[in-house]
N, C-alpha and C. Protein backbone atom coordinates (compact mmCIF):
# COMPACT_ATOMS: atom_id res chain seq x y z
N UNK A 1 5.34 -13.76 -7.64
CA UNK A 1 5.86 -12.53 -7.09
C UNK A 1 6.52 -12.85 -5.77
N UNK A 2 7.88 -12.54 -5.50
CA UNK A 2 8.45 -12.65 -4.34
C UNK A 2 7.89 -11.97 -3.26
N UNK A 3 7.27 -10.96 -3.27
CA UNK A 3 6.97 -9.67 -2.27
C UNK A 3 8.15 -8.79 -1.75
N UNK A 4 9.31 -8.94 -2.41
CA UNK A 4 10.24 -8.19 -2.02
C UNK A 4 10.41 -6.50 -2.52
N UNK A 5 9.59 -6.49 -3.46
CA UNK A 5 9.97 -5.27 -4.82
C UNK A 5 8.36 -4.48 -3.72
N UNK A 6 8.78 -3.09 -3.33
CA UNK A 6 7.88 -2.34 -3.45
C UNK A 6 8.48 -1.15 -3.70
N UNK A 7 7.55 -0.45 -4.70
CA UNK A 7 7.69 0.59 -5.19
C UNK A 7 7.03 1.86 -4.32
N UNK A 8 8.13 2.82 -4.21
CA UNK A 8 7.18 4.16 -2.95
C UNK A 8 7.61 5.45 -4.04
N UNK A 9 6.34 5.75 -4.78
CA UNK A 9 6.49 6.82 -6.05
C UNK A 9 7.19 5.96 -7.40
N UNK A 10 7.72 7.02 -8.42
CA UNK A 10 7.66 6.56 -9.71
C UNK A 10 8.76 5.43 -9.38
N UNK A 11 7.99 4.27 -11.12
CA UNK A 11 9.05 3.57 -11.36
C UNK A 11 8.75 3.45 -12.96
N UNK A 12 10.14 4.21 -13.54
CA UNK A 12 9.77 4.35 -14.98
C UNK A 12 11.25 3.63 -15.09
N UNK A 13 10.66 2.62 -16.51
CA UNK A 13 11.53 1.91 -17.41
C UNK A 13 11.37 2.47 -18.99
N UNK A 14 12.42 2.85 -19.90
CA UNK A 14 12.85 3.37 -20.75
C UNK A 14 13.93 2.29 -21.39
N UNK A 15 13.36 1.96 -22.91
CA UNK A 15 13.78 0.65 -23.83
C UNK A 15 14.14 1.51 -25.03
N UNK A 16 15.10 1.94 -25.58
CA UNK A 16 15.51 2.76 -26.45
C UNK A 16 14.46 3.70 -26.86
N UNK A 17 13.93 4.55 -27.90
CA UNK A 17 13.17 5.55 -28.58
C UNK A 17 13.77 6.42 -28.77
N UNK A 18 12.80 7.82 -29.39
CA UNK A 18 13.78 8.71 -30.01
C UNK A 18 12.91 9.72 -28.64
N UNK A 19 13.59 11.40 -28.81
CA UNK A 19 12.69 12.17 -27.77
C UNK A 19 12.31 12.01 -26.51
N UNK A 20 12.69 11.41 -26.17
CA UNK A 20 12.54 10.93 -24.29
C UNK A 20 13.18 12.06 -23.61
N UNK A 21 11.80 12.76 -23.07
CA UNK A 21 12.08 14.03 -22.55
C UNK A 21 11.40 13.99 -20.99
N UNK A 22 11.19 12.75 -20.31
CA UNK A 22 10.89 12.86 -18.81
C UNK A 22 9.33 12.69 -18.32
N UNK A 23 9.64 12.65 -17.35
CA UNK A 23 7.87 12.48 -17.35
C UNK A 23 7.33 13.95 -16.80
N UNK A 24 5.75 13.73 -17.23
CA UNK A 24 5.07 14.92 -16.92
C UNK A 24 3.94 14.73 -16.01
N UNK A 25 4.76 15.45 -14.65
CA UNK A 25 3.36 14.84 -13.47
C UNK A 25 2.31 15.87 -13.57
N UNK A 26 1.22 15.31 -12.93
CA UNK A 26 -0.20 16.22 -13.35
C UNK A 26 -1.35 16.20 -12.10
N UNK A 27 0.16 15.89 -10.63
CA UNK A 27 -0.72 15.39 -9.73
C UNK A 27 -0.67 16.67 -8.52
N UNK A 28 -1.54 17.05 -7.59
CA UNK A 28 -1.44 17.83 -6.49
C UNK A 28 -1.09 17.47 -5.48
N UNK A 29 -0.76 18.10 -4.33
CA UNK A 29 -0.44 17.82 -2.79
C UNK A 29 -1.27 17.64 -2.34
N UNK A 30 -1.50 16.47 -1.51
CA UNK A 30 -2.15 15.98 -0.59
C UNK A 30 -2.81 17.04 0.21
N UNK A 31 -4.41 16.96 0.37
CA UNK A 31 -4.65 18.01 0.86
C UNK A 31 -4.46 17.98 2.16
N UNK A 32 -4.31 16.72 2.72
CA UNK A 32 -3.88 16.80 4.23
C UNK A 32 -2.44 16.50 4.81
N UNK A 33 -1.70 17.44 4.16
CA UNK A 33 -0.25 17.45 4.35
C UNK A 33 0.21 17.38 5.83
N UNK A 34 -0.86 17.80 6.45
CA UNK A 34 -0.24 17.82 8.19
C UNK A 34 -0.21 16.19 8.73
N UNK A 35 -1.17 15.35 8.41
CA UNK A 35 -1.33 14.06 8.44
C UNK A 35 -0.40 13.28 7.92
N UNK A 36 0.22 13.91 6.43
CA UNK A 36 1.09 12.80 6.06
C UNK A 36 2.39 12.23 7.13
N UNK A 37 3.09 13.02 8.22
CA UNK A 37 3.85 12.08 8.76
C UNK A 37 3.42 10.58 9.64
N UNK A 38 2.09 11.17 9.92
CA UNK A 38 1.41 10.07 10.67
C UNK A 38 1.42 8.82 10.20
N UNK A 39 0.53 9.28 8.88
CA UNK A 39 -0.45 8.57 7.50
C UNK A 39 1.17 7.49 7.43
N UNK A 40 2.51 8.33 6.89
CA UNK A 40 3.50 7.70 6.25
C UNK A 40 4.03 6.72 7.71
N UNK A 41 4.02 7.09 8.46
CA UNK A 41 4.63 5.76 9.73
C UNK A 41 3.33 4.90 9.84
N UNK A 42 2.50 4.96 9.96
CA UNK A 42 1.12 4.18 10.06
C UNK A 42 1.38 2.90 8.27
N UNK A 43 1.70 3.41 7.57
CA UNK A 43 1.90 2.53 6.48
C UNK A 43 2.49 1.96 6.39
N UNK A 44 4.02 2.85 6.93
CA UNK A 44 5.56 2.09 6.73
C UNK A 44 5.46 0.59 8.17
N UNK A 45 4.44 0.91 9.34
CA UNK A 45 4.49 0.27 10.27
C UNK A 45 3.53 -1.14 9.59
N UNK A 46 2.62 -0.92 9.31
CA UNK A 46 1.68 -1.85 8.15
C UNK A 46 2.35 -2.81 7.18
N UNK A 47 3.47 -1.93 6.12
CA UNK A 47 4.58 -2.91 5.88
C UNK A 47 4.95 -4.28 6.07
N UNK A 48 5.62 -3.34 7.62
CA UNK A 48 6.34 -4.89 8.15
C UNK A 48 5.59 -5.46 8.88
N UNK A 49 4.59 -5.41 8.94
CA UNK A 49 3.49 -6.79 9.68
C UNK A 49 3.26 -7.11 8.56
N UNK A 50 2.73 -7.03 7.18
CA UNK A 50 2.19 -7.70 6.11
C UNK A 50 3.56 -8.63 5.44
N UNK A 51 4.85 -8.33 6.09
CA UNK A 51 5.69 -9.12 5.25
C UNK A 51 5.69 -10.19 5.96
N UNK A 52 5.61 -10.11 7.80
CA UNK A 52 5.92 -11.00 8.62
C UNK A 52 4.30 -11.84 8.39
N UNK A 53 3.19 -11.67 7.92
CA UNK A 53 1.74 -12.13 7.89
C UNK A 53 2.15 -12.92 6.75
N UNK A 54 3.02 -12.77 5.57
CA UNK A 54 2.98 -13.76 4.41
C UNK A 54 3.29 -14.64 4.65
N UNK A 55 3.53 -14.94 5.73
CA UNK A 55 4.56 -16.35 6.08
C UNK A 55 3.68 -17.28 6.48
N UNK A 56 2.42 -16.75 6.74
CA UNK A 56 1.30 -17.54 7.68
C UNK A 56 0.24 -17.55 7.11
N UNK A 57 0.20 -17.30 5.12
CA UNK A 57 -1.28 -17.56 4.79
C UNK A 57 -0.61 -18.17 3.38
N UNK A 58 -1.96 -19.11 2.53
CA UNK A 58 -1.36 -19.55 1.40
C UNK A 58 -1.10 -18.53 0.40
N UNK A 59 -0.24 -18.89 -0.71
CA UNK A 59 0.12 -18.55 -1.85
C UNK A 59 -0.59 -17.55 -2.28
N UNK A 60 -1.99 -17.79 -2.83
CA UNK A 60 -2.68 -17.23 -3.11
C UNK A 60 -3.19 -15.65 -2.55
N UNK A 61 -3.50 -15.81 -1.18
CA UNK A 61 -2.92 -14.94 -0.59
C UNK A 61 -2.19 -14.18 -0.43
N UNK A 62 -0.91 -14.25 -0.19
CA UNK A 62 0.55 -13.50 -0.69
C UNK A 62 0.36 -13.06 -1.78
N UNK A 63 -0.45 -13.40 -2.83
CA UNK A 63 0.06 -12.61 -3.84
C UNK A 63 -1.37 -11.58 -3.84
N UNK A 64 -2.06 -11.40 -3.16
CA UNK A 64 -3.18 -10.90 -3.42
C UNK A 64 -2.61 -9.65 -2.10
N UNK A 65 -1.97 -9.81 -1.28
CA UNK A 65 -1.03 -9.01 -0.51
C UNK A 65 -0.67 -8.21 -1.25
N UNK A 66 0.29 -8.86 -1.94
CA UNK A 66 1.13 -8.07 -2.89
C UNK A 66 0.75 -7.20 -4.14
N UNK A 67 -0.42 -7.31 -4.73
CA UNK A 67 -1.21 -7.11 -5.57
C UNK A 67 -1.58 -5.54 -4.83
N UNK A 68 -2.22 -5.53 -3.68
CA UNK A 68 -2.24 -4.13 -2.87
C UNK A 68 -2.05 -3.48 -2.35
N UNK A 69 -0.63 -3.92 -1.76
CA UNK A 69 0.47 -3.18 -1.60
C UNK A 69 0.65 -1.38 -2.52
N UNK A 70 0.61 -1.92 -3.48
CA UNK A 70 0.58 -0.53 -4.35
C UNK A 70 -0.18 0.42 -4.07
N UNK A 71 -1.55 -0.19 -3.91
CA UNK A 71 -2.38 1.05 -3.74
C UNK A 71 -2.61 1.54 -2.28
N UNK A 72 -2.24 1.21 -1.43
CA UNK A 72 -1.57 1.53 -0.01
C UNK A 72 -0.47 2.51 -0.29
N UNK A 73 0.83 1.97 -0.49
CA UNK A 73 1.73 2.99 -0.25
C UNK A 73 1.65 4.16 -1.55
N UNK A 74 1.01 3.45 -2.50
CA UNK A 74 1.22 5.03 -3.58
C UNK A 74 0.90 6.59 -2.96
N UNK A 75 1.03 7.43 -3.52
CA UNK A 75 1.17 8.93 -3.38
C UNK A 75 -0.75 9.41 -3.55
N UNK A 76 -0.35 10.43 -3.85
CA UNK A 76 -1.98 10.75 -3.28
C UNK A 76 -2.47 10.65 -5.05
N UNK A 77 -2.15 10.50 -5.89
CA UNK A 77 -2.41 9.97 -7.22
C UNK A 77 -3.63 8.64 -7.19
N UNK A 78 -3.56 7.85 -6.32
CA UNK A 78 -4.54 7.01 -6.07
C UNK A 78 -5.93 7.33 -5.69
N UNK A 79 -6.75 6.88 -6.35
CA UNK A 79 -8.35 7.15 -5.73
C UNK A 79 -8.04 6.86 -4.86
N UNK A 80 -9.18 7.67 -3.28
CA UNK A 80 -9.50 6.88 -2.24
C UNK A 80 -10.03 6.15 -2.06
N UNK A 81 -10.87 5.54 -2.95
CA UNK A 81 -11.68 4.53 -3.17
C UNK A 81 -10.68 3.25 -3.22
N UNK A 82 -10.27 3.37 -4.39
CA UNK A 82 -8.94 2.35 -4.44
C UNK A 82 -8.10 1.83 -3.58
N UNK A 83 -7.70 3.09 -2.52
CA UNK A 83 -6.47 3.11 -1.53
C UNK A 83 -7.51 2.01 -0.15
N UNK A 84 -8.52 2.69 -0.33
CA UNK A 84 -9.30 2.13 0.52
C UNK A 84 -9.90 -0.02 0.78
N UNK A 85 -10.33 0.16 -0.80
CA UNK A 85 -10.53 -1.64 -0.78
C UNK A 85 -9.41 -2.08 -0.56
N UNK A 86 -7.83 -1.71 -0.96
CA UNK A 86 -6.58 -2.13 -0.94
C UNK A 86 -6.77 -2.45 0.66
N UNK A 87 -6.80 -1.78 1.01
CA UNK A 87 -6.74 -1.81 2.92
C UNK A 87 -7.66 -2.88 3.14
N UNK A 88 -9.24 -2.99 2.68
CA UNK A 88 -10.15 -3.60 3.30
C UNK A 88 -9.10 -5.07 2.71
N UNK A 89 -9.21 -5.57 1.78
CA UNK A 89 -8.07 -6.69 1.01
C UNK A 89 -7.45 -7.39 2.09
N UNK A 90 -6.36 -6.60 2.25
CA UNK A 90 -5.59 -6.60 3.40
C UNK A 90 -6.56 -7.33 4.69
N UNK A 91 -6.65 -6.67 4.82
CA UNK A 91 -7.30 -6.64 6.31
C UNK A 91 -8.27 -8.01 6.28
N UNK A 92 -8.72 -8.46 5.37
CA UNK A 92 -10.03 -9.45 5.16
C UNK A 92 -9.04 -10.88 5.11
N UNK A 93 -7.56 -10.68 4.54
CA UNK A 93 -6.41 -11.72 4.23
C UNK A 93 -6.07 -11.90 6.02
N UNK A 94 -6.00 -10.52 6.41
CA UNK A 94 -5.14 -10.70 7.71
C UNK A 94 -6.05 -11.47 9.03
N UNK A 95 -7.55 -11.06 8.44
CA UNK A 95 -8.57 -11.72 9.56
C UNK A 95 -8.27 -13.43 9.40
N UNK A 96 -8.44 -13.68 8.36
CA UNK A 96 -8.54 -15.17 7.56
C UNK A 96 -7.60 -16.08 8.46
N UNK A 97 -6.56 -15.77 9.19
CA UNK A 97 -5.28 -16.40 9.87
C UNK A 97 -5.58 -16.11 11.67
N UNK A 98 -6.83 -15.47 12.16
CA UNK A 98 -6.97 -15.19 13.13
C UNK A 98 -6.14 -14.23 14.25
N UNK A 99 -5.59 -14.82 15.34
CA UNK A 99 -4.70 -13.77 16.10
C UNK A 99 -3.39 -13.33 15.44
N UNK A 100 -2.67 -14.14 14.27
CA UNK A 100 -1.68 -13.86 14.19
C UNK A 100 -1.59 -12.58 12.99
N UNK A 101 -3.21 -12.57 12.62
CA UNK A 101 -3.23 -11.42 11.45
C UNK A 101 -3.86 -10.05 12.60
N UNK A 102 -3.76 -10.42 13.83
CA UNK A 102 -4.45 -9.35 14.63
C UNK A 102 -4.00 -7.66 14.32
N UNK A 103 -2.51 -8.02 14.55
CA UNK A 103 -1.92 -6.61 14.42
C UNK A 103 -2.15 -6.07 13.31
N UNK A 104 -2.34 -6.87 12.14
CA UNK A 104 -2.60 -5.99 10.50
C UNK A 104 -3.84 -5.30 10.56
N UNK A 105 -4.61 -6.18 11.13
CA UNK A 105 -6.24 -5.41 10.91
C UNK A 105 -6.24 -4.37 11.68
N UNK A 106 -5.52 -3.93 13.09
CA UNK A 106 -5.77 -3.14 13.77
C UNK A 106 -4.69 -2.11 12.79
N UNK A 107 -3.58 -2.19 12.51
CA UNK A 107 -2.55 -1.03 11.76
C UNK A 107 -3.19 -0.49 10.67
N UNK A 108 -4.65 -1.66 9.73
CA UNK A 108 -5.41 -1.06 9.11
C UNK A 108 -6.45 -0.60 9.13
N UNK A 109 -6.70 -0.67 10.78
CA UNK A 109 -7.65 0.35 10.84
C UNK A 109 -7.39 1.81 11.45
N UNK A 110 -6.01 1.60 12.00
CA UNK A 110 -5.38 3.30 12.13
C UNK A 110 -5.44 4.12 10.96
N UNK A 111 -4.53 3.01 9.81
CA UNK A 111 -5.10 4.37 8.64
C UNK A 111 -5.83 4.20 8.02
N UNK A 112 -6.88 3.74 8.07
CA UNK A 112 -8.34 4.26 7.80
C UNK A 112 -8.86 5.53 8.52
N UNK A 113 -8.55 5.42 10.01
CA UNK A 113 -8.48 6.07 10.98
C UNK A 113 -8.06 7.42 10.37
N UNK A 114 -6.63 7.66 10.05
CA UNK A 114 -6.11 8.88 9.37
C UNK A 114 -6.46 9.44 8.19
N UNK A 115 -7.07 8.31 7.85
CA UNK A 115 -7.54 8.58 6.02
C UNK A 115 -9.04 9.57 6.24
N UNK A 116 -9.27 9.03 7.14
CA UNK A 116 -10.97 9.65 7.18
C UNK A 116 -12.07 9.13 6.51
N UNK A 117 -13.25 9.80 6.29
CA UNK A 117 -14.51 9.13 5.87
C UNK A 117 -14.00 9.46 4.78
């Protein structure tokens, strides 16, 4: 995986069939809609330290980055549970490299911070 491809909401691929009539979402609004501008710069800021952090841990790593990426930026469709180890992930990759993973662990603990208990 390069780490270049992130997806922020749907990504639907369609290979011929018959009836392809769209997708059908089944998801609600975030119940803490006042948070989301925060929540969304706190992530988007998280981002770009995790792209500039791949440069400074092995392979393995990077892709285990990249692997949770998703459940970070996805929509509120994600367990919090999920959204949550994604972060701890993160954050456990970013300790592993010492000061230079400093800023990730702290950007992931803002939104934890925003996320709440």
């Amino acid at each position: 995986m390069s780490g270049d491809n992130y997806y922020f909401g749907d990504n639907v691929n369609m290979h011929g069939g018959r009836g392809n009539t769209g997708i059908v979402k089944h998801q609600a609004a975030p119940a803490d809609a006042a948070a989301s501008p925060a929540l969304q710069q706190a992530v988007a800021e998280l981002l770009g330290l995790v792209r500039e952090l791949r440069a400074s841990v092995p392979p393995a790593s990077a892709q285990a980055l990249d692997e949770s990426l998703p459940d970070i930026t996805a929509d509120a469709a994600v367990p919090p549970q999920q959204r949550h180890r994604a972060l701890l992930a993160v954050a456990g990759i970013a300790a592993t490299v010492g000061a230079v993973g400093q800023p990730v662990v702290e950007a992931v603990n803002r939104i934890l911070a925003l996320l709440g208990p």
